[in-house]
PDB file of N, CA and C in Angstrom:
ATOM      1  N   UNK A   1      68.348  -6.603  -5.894  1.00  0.00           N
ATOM      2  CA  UNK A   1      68.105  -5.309  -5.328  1.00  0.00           C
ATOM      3  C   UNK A   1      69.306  -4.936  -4.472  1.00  0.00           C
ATOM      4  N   UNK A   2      69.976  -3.883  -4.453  1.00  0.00           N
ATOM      5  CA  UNK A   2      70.634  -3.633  -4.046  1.00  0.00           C
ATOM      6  C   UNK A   2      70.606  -2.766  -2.339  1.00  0.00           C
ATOM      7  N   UNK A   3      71.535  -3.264  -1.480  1.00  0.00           N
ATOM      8  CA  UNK A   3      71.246  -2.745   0.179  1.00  0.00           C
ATOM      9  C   UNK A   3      71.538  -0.992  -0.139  1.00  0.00           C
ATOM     10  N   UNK A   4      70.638  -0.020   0.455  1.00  0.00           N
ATOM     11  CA  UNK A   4      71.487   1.212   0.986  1.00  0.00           C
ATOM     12  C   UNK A   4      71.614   1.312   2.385  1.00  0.00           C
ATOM     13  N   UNK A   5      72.909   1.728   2.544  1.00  0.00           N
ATOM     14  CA  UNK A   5      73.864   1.894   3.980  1.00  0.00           C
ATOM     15  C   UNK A   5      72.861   3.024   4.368  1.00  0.00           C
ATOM     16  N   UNK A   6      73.334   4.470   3.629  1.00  0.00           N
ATOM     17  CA  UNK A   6      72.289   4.980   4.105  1.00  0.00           C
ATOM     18  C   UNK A   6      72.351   6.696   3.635  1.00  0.00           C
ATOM     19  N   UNK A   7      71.790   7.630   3.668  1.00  0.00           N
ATOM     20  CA  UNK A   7      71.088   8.569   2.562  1.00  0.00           C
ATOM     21  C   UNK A   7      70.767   9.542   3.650  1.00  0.00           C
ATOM     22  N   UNK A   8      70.963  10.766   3.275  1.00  0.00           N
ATOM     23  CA  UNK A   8      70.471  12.184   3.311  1.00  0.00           C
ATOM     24  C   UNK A   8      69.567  12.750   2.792  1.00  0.00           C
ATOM     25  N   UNK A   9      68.340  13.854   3.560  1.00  0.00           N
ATOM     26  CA  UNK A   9      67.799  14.377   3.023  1.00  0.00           C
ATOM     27  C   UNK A   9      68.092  15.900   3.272  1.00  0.00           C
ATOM     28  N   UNK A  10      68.361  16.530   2.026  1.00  0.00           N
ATOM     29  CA  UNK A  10      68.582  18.242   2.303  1.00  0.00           C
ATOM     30  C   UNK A  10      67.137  18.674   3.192  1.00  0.00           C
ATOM     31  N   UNK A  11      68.074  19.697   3.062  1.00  0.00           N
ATOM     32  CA  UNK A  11      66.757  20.197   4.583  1.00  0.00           C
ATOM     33  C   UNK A  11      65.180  20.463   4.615  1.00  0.00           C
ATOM     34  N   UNK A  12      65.460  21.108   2.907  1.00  0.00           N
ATOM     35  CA  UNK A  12      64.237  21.747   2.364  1.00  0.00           C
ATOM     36  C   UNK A  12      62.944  20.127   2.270  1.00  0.00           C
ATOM     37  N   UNK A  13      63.679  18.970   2.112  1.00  0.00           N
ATOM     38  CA  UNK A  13      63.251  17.590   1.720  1.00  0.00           C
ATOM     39  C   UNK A  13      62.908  16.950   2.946  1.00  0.00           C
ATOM     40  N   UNK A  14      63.539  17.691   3.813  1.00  0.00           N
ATOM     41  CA  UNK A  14      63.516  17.041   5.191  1.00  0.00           C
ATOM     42  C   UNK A  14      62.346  17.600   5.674  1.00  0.00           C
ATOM     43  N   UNK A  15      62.015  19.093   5.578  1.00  0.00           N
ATOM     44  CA  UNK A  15      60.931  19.701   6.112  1.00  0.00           C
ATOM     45  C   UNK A  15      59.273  19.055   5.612  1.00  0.00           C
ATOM     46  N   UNK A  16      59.441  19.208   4.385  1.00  0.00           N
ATOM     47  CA  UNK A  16      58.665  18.320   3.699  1.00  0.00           C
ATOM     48  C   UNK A  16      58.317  17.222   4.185  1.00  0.00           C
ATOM     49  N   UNK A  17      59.328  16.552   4.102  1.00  0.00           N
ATOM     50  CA  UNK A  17      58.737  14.937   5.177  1.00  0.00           C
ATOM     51  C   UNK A  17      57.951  14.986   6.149  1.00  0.00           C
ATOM     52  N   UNK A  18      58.449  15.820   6.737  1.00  0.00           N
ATOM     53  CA  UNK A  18      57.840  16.082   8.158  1.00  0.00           C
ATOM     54  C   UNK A  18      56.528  16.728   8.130  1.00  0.00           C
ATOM     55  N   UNK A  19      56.359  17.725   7.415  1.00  0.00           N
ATOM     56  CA  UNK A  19      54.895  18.052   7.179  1.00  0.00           C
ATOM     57  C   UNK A  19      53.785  16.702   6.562  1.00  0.00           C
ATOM     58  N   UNK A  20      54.887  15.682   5.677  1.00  0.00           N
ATOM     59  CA  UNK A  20      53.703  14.804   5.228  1.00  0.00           C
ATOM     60  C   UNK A  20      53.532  13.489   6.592  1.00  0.00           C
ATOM     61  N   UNK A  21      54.504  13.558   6.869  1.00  0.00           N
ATOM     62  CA  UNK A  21      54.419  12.741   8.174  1.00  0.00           C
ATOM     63  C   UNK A  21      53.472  13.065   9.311  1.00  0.00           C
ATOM     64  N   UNK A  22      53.146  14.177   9.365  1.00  0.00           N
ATOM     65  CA  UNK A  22      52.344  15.164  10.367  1.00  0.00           C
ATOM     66  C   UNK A  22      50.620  14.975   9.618  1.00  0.00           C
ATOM     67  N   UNK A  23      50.891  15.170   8.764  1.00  0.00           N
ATOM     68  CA  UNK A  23      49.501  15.284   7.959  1.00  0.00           C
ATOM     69  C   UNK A  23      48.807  13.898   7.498  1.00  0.00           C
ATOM     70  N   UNK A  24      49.544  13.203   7.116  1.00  0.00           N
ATOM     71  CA  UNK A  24      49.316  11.920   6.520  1.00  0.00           C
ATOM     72  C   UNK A  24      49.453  10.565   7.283  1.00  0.00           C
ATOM     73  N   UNK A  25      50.317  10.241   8.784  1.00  0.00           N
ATOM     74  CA  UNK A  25      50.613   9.688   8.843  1.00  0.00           C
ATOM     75  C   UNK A  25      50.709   9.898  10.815  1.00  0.00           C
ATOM     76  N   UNK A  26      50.384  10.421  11.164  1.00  0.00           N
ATOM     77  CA  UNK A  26      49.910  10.933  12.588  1.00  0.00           C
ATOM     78  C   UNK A  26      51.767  11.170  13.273  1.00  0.00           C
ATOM     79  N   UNK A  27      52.050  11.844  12.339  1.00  0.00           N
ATOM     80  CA  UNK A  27      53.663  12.379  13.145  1.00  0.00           C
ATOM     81  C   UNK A  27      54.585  11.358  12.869  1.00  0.00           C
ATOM     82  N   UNK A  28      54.129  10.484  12.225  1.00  0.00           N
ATOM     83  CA  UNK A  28      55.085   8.817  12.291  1.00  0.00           C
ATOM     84  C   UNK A  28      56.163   8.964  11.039  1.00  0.00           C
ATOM     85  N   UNK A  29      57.482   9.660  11.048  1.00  0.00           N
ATOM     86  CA  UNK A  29      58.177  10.212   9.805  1.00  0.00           C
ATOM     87  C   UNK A  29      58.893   8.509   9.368  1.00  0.00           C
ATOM     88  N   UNK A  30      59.107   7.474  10.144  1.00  0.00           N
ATOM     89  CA  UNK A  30      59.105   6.451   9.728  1.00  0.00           C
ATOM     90  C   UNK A  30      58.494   5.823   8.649  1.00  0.00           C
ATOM     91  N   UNK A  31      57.202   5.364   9.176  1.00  0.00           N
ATOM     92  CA  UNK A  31      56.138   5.160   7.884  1.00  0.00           C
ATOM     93  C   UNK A  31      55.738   6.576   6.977  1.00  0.00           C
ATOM     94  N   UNK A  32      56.509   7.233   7.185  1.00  0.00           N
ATOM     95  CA  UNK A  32      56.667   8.232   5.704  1.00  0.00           C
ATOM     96  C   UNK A  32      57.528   7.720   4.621  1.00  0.00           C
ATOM     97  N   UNK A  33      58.612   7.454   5.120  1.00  0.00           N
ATOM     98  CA  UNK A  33      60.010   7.427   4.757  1.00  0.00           C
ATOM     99  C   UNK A  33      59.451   5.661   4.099  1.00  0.00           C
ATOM    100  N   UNK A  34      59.173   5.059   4.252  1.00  0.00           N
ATOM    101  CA  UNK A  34      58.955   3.439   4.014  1.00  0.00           C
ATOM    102  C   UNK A  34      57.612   3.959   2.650  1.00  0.00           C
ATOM    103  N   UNK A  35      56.908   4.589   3.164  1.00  0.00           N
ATOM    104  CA  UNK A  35      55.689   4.588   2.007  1.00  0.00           C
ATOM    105  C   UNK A  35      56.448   5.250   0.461  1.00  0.00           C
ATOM    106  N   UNK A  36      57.496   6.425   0.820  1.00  0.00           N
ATOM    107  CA  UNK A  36      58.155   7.020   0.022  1.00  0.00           C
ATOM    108  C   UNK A  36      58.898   5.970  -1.163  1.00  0.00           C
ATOM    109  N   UNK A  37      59.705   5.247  -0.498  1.00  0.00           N
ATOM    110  CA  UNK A  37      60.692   4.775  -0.544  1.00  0.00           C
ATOM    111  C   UNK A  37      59.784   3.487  -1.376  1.00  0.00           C
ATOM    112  N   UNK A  38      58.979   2.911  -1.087  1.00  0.00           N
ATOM    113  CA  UNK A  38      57.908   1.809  -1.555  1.00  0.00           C
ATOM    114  C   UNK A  38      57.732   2.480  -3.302  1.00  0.00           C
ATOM    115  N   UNK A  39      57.060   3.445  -2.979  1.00  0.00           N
ATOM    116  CA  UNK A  39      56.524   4.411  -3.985  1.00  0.00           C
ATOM    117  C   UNK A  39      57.383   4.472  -5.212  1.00  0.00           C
ATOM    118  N   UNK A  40      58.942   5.087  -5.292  1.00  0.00           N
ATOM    119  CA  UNK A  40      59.883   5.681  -5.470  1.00  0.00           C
ATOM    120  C   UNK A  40      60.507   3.978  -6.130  1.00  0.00           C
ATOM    121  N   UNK A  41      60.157   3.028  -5.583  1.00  0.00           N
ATOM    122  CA  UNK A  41      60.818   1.483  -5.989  1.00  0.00           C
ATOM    123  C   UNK A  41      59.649   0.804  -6.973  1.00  0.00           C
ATOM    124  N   UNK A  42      58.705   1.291  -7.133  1.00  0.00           N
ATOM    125  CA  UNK A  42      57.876   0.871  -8.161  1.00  0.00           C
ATOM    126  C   UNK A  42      57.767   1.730  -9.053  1.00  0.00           C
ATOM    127  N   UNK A  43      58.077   2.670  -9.138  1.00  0.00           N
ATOM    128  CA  UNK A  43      57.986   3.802 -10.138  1.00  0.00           C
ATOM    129  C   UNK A  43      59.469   3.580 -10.843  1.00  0.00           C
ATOM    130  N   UNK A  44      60.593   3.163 -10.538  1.00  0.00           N
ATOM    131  CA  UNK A  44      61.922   2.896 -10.826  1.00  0.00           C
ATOM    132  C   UNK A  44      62.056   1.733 -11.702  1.00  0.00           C
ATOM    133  N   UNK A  45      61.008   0.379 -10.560  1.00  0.00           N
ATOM    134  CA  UNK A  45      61.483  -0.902 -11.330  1.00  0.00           C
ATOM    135  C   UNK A  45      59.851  -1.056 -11.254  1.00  0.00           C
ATOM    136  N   UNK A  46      59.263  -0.783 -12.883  1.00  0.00           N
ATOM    137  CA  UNK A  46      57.585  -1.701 -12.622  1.00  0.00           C
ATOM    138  C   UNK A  46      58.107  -3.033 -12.669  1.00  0.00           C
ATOM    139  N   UNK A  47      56.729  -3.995 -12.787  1.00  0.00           N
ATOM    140  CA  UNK A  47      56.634  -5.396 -12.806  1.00  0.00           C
ATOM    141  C   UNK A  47      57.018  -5.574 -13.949  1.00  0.00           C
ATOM    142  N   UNK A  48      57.866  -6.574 -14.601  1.00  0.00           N
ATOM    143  CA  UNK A  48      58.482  -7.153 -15.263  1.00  0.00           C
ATOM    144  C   UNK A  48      56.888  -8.394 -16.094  1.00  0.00           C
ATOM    145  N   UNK A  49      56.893  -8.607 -17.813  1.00  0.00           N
ATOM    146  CA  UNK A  49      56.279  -9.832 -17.743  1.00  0.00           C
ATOM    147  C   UNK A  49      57.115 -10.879 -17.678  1.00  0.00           C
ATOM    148  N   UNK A  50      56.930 -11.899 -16.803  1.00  0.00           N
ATOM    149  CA  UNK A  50      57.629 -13.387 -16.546  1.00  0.00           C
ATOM    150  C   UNK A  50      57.080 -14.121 -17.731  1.00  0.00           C
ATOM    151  N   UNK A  51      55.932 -14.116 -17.921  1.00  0.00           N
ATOM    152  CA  UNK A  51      55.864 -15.204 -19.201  1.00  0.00           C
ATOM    153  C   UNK A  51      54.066 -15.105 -19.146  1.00  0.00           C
ATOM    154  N   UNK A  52      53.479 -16.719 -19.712  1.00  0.00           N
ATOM    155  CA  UNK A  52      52.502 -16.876 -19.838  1.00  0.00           C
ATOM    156  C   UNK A  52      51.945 -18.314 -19.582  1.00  0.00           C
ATOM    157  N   UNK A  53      50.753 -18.642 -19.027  1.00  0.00           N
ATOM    158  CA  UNK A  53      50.509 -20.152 -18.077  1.00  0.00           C
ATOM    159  C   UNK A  53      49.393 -19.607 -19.215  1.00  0.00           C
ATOM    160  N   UNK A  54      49.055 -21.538 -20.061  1.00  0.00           N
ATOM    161  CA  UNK A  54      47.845 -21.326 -20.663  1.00  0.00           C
ATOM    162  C   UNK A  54      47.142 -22.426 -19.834  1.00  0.00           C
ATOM    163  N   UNK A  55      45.906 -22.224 -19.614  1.00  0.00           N
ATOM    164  CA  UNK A  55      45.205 -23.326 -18.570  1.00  0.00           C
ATOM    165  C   UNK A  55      44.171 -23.845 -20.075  1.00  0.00           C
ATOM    166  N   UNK A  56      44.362 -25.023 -18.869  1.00  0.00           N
ATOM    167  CA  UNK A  56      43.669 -26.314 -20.423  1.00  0.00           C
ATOM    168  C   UNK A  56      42.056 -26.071 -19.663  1.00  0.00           C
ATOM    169  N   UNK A  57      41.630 -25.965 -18.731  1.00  0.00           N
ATOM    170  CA  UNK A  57      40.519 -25.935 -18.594  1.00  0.00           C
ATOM    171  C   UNK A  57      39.739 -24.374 -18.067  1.00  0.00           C
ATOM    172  N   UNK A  58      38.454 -24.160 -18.856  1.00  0.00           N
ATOM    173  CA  UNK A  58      37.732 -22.685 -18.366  1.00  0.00           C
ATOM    174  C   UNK A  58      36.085 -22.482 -17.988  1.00  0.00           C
ATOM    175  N   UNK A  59      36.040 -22.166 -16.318  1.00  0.00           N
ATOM    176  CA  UNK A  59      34.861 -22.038 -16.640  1.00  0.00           C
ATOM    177  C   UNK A  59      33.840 -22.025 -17.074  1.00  0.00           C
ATOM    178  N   UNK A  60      32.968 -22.366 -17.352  1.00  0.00           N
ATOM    179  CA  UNK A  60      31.736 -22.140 -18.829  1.00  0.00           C
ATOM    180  C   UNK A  60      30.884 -21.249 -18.187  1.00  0.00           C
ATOM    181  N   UNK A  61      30.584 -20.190 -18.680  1.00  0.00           N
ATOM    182  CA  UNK A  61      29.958 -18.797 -18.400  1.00  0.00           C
ATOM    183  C   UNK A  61      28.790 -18.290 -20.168  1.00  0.00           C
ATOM    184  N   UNK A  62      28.082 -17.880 -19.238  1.00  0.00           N
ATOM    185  CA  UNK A  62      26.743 -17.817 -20.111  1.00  0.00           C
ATOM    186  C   UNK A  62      27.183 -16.385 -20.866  1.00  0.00           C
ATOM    187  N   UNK A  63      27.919 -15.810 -19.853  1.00  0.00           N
ATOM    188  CA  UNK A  63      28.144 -14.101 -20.653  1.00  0.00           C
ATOM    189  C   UNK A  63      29.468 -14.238 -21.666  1.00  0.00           C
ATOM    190  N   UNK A  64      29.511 -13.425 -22.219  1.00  0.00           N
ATOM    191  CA  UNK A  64      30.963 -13.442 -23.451  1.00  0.00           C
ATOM    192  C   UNK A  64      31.443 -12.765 -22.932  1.00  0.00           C
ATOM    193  N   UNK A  65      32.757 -12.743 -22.458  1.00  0.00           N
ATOM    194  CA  UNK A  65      33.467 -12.044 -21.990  1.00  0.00           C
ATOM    195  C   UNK A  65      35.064 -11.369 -22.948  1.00  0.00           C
ATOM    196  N   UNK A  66      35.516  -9.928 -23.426  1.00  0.00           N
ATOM    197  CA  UNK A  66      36.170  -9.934 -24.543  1.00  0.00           C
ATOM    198  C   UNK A  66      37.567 -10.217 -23.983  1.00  0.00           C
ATOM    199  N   UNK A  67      38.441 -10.097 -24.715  1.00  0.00           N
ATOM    200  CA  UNK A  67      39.701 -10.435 -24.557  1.00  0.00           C
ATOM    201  C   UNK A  67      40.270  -9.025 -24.004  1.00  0.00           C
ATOM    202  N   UNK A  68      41.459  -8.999 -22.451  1.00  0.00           N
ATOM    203  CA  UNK A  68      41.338  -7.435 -22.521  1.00  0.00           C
ATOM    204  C   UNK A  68      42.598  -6.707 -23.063  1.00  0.00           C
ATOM    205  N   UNK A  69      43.498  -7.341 -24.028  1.00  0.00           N
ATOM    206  CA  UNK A  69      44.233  -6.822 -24.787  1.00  0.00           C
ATOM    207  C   UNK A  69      43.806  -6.526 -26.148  1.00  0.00           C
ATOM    208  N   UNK A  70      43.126  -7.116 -26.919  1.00  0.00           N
ATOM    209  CA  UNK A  70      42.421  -6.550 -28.259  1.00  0.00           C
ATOM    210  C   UNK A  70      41.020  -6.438 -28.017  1.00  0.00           C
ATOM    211  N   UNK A  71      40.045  -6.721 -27.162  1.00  0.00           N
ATOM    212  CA  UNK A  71      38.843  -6.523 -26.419  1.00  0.00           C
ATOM    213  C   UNK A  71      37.942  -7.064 -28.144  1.00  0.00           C
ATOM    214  N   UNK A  72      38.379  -8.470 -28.613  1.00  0.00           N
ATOM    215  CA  UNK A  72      37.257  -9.192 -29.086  1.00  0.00           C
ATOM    216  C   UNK A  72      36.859  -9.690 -28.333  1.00  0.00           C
ATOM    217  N   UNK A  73      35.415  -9.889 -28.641  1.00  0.00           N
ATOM    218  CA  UNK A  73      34.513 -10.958 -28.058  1.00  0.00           C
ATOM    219  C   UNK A  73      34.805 -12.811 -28.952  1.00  0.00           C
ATOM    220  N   UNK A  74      35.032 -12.691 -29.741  1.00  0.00           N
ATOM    221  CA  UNK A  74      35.483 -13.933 -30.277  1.00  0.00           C
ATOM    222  C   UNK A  74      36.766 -14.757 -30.319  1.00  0.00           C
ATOM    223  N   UNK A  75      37.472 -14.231 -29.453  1.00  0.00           N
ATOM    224  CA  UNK A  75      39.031 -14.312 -29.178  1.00  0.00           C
ATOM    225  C   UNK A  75      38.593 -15.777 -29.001  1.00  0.00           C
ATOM    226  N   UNK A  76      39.848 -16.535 -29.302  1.00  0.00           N
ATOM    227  CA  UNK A  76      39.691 -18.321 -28.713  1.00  0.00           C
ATOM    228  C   UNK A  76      41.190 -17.997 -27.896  1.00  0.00           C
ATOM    229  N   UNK A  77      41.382 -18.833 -26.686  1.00  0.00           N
ATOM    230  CA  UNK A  77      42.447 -19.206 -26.291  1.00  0.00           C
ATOM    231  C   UNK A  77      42.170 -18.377 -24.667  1.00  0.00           C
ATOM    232  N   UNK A  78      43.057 -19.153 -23.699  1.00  0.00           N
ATOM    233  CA  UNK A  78      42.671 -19.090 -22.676  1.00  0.00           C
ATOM    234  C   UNK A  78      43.930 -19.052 -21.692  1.00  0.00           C
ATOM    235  N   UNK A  79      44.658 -18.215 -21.579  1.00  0.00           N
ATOM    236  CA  UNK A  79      46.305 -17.720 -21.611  1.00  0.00           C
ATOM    237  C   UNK A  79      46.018 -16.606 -19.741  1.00  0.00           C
ATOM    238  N   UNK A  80      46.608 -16.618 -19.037  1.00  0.00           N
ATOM    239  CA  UNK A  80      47.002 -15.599 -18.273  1.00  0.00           C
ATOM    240  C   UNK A  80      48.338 -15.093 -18.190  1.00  0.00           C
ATOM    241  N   UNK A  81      48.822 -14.024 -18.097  1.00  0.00           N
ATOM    242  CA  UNK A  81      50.082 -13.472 -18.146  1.00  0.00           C
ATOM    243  C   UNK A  81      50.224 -13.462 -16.491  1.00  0.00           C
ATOM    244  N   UNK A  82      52.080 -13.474 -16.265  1.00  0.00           N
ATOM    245  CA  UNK A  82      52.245 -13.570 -14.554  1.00  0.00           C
ATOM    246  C   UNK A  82      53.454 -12.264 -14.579  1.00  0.00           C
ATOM    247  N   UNK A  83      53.368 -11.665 -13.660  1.00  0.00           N
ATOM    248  CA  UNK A  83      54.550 -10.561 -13.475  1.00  0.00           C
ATOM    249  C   UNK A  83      55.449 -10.896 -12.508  1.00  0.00           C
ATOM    250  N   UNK A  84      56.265 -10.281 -12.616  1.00  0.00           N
ATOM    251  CA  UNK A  84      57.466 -10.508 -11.396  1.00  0.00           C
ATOM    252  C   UNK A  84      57.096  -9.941  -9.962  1.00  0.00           C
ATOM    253  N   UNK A  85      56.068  -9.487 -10.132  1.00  0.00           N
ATOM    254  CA  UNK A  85      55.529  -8.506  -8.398  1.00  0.00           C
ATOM    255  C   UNK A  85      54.270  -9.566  -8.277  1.00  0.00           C
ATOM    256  N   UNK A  86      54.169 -10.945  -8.771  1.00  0.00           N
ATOM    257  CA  UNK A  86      53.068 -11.760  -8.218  1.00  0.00           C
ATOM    258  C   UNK A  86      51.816 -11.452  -8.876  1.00  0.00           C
ATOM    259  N   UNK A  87      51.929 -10.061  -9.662  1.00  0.00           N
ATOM    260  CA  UNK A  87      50.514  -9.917 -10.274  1.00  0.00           C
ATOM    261  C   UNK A  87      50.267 -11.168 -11.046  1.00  0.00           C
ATOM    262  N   UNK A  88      48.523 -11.551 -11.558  1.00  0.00           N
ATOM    263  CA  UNK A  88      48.534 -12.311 -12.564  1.00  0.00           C
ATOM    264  C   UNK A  88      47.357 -11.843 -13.487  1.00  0.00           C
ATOM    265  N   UNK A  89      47.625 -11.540 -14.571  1.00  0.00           N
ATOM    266  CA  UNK A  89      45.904 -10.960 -15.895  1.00  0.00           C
ATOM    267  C   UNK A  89      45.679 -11.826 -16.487  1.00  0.00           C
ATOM    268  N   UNK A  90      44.333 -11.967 -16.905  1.00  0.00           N
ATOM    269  CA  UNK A  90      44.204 -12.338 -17.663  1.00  0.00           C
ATOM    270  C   UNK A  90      42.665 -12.475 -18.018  1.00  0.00           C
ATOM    271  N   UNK A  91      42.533 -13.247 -19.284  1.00  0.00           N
ATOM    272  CA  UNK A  91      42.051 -14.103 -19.289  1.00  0.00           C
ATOM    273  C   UNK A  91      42.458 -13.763 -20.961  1.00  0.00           C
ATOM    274  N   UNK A  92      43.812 -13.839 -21.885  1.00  0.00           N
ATOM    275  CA  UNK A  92      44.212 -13.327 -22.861  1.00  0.00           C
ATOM    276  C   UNK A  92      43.958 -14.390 -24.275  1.00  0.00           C
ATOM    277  N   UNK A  93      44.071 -13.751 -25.343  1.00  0.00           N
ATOM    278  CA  UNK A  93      43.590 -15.239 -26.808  1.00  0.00           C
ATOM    279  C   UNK A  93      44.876 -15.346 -26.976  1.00  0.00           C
ATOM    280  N   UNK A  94      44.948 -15.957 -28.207  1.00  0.00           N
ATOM    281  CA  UNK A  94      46.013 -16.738 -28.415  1.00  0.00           C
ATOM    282  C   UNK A  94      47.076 -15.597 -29.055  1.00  0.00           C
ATOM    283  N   UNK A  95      46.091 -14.809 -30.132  1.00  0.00           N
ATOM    284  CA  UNK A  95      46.686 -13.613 -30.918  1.00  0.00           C
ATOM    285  C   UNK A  95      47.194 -12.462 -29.566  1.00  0.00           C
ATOM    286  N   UNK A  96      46.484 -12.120 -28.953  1.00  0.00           N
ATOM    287  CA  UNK A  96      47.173 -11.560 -28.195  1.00  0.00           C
ATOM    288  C   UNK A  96      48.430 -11.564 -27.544  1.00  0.00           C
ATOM    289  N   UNK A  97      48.885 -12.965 -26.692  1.00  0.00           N
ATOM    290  CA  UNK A  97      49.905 -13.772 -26.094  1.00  0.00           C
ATOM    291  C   UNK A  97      50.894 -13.743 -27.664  1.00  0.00           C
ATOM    292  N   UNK A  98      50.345 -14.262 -28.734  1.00  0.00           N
ATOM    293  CA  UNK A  98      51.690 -14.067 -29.978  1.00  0.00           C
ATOM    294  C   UNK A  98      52.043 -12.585 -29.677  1.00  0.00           C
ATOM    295  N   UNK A  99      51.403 -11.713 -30.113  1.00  0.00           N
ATOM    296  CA  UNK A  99      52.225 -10.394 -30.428  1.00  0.00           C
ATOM    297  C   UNK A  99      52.525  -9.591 -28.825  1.00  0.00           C
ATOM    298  N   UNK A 100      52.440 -10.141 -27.734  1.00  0.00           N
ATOM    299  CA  UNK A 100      53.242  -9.805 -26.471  1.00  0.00           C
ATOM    300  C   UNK A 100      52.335  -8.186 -26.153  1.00  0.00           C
ATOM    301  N   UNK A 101      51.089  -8.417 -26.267  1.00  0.00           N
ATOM    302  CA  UNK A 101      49.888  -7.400 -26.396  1.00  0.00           C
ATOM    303  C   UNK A 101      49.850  -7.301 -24.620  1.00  0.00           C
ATOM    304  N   UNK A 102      49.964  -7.996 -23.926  1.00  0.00           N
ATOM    305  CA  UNK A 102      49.106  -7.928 -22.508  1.00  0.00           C
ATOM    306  C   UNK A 102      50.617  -7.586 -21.688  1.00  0.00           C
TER     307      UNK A 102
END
């Protein structure tokens, strides 16, 4: 990720802030500027998939639960996908994890 030194807002952008800072945020144009900026960095760079952890052991559950990339109920395989922002999904089959579905 790269540092910024540091950035301008035209005026019309500036006013703006300030109204959402006022409205949203009890005058605090700081935590405007950070929520923006948060916002604006996930919309730029989503989560990346890192890969896939298959766990050798699962629960035993009375309900069927489907797979939620092809949403069978008969899916075999027991796969979670991990992202680069710490997310983790899952509970993916085997066919799914092959064709890079989740």
């Amino acid at each position: 990720m790269t540092k910024m030194q540091s950035f301008r807002f035209p005026e019309e952008k500036l006013e703006r802030l300030k109204e959402i800072a006022e409205r949203m945020h009890d005058g605090n144009q700081t935590q405007a500027i950070l929520e923006a900026i948060d916002r604006y960095h996930k919309e730029l760079n989503p989560p990346r998939l890192q890969g896939y952890i298959q766990l050798d052991r699962v629960y035993n559950s009375n309900e069927k639960e489907s797979c939620p990339g092809c949403n069978r109920l008969d899916a075999k395989g027991s796969w979670i996908a991990v992202y680069s922002n710490g997310v983790v999904k899952g509970m993916i089959c085997d066919d799914c994890v092959e064709a890079g579905r989740f």
